[in-house]
N, C-alpha and C. Protein backbone atom coordinates (compact mmCIF):
# COMPACT_ATOMS: atom_id res chain seq x y z
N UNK A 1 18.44 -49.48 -67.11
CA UNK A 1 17.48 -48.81 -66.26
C UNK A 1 16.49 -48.06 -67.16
N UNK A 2 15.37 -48.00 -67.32
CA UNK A 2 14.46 -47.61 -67.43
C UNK A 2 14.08 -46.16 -67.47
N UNK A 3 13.45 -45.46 -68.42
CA UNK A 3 13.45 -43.86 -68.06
C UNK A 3 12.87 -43.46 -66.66
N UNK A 4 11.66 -44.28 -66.72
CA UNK A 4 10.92 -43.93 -65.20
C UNK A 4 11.47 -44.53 -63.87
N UNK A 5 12.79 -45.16 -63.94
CA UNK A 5 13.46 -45.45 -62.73
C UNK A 5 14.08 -44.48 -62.52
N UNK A 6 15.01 -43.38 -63.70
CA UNK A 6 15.95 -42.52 -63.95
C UNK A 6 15.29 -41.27 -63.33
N UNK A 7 13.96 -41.17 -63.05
CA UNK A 7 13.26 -39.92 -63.66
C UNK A 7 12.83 -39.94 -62.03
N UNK A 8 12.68 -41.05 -61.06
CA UNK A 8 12.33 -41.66 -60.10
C UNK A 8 13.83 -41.37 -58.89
N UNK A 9 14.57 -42.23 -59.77
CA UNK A 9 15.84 -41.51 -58.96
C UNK A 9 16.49 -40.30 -58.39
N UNK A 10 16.28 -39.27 -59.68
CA UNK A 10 16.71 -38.18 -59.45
C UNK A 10 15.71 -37.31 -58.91
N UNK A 11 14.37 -37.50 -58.81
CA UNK A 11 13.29 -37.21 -57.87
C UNK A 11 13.21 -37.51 -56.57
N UNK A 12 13.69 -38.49 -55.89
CA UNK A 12 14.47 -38.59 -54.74
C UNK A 12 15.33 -37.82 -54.20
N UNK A 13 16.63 -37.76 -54.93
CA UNK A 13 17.83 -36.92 -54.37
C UNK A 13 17.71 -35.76 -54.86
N UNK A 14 16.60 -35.61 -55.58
CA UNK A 14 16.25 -33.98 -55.62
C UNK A 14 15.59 -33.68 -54.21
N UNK A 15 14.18 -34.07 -53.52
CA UNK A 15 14.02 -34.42 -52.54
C UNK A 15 15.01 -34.06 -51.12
N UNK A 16 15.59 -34.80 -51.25
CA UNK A 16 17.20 -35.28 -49.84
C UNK A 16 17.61 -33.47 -50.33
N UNK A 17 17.73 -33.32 -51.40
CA UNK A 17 18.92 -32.50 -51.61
C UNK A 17 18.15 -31.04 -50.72
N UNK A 18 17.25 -31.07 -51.57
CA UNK A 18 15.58 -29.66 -50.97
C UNK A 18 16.04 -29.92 -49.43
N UNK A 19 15.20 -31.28 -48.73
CA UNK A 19 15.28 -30.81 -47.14
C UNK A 19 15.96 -30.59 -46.64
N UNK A 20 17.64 -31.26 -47.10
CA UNK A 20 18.99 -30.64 -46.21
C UNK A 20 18.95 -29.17 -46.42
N UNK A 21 18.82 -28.74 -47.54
CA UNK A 21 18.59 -27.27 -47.94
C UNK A 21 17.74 -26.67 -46.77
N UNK A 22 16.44 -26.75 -46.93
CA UNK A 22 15.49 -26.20 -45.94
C UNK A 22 15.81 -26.82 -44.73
N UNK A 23 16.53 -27.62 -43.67
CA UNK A 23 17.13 -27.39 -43.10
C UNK A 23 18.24 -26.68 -42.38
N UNK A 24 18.96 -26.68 -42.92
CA UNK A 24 20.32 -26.02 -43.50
C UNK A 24 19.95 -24.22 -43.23
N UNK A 25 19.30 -24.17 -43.98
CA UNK A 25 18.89 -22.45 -43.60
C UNK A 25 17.55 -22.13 -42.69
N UNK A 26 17.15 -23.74 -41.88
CA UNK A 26 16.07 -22.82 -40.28
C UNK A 26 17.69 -22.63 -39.78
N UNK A 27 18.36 -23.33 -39.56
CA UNK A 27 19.41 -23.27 -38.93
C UNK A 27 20.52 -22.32 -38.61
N UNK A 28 20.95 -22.18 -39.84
CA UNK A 28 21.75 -20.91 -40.51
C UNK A 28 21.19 -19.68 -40.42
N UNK A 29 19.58 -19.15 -40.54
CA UNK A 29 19.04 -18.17 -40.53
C UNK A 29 19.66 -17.12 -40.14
N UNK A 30 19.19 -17.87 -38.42
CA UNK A 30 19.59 -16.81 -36.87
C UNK A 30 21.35 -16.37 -36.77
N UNK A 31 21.84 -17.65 -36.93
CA UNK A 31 23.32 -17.07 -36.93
C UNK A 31 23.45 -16.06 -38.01
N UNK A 32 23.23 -16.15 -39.39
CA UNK A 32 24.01 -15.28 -40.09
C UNK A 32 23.04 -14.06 -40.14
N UNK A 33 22.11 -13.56 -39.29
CA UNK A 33 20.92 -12.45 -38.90
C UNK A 33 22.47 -11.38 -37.72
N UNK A 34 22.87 -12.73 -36.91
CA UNK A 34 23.51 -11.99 -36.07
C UNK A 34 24.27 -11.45 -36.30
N UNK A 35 25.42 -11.94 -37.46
CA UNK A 35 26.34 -11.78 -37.75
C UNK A 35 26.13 -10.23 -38.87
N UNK A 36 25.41 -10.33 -39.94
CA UNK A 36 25.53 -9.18 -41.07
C UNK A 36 24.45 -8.22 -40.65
N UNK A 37 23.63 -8.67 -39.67
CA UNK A 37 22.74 -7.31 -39.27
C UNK A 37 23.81 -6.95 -37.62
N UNK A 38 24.26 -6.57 -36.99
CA UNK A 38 24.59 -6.36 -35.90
C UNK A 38 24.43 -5.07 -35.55
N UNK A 39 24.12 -4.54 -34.30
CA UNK A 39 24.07 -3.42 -34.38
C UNK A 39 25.32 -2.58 -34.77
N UNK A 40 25.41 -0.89 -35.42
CA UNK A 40 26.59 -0.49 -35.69
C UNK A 40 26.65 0.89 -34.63
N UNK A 41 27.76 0.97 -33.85
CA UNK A 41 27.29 2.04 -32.89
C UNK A 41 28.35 2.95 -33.53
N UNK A 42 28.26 4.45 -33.59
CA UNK A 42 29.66 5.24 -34.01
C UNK A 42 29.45 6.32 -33.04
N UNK A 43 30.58 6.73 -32.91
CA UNK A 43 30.87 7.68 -31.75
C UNK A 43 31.60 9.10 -32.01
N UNK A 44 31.16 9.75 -31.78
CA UNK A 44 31.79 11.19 -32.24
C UNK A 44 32.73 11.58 -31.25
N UNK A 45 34.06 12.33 -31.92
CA UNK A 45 35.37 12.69 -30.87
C UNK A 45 35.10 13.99 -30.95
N UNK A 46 35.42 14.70 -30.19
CA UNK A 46 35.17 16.15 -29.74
C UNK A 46 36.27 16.56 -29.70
N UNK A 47 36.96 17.98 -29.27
CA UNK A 47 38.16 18.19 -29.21
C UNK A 47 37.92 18.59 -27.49
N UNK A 48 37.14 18.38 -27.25
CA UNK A 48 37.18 18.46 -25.44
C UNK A 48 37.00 17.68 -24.72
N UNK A 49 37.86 17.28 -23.65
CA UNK A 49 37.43 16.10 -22.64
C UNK A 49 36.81 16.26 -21.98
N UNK A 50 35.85 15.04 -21.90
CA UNK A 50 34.85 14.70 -21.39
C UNK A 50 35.18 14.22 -19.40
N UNK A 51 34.47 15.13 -18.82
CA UNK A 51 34.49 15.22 -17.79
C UNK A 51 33.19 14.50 -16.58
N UNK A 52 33.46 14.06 -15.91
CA UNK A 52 32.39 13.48 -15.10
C UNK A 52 32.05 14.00 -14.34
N UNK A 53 30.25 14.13 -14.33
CA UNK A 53 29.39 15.40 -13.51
C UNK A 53 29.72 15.89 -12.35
N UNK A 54 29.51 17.11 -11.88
CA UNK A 54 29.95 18.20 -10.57
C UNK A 54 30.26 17.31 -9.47
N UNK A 55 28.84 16.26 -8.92
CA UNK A 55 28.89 15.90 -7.71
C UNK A 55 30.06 14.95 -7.34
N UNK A 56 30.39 14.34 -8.55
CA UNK A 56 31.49 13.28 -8.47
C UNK A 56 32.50 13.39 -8.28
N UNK A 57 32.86 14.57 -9.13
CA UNK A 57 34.21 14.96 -8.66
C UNK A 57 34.25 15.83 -7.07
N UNK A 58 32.82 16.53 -6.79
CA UNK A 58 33.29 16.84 -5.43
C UNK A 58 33.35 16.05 -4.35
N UNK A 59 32.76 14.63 -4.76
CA UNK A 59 33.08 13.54 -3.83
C UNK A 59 34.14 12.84 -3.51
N UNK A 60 35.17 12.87 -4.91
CA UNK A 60 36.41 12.72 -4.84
C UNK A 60 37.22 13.63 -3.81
N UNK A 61 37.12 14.80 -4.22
CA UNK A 61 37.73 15.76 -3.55
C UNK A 61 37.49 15.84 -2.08
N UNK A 62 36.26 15.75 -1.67
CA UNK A 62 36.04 15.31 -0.12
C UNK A 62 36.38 14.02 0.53
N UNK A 63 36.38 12.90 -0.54
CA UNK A 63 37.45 11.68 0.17
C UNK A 63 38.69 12.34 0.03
N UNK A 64 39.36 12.55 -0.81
CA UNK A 64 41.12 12.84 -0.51
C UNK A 64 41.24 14.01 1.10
N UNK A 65 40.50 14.99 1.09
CA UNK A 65 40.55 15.80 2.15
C UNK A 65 40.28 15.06 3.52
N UNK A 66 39.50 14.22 3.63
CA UNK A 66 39.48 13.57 4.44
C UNK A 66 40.14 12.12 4.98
């Protein structure tokens, strides 16, 4: 084989190799965006429980009475 068949060849599957590549990552992008950016939520503990507003509980209290 010839240098310029050699030189021809591997200019090809260099080629193939690039667009699966640039394929490969439109593809991949979005998923791995979702995955290592995600949102991170953190939550602070208090030493007091958290209670649900006035009216609610007096609505409770007026169904059981009734």
């Amino acid at each position: 084989m010839a240098l310029k068949d050699v030189l021809s060849l591997c200019g090809r599957i260099g080629l193939i190799v690039a667009a699966f590549t640039f394929v490969a990552g439109i593809v991949a992008g979005p998923l791995l965006e979702k995955i290592f950016f995600s949102p991170l939520t953190v939550t602070e503990r208090t030493g007091q429980p958290i209670l649900p507003p006035a009216d609610i509980l007096s609505e409770q209290q007026s169904g059981k009475q009734g």
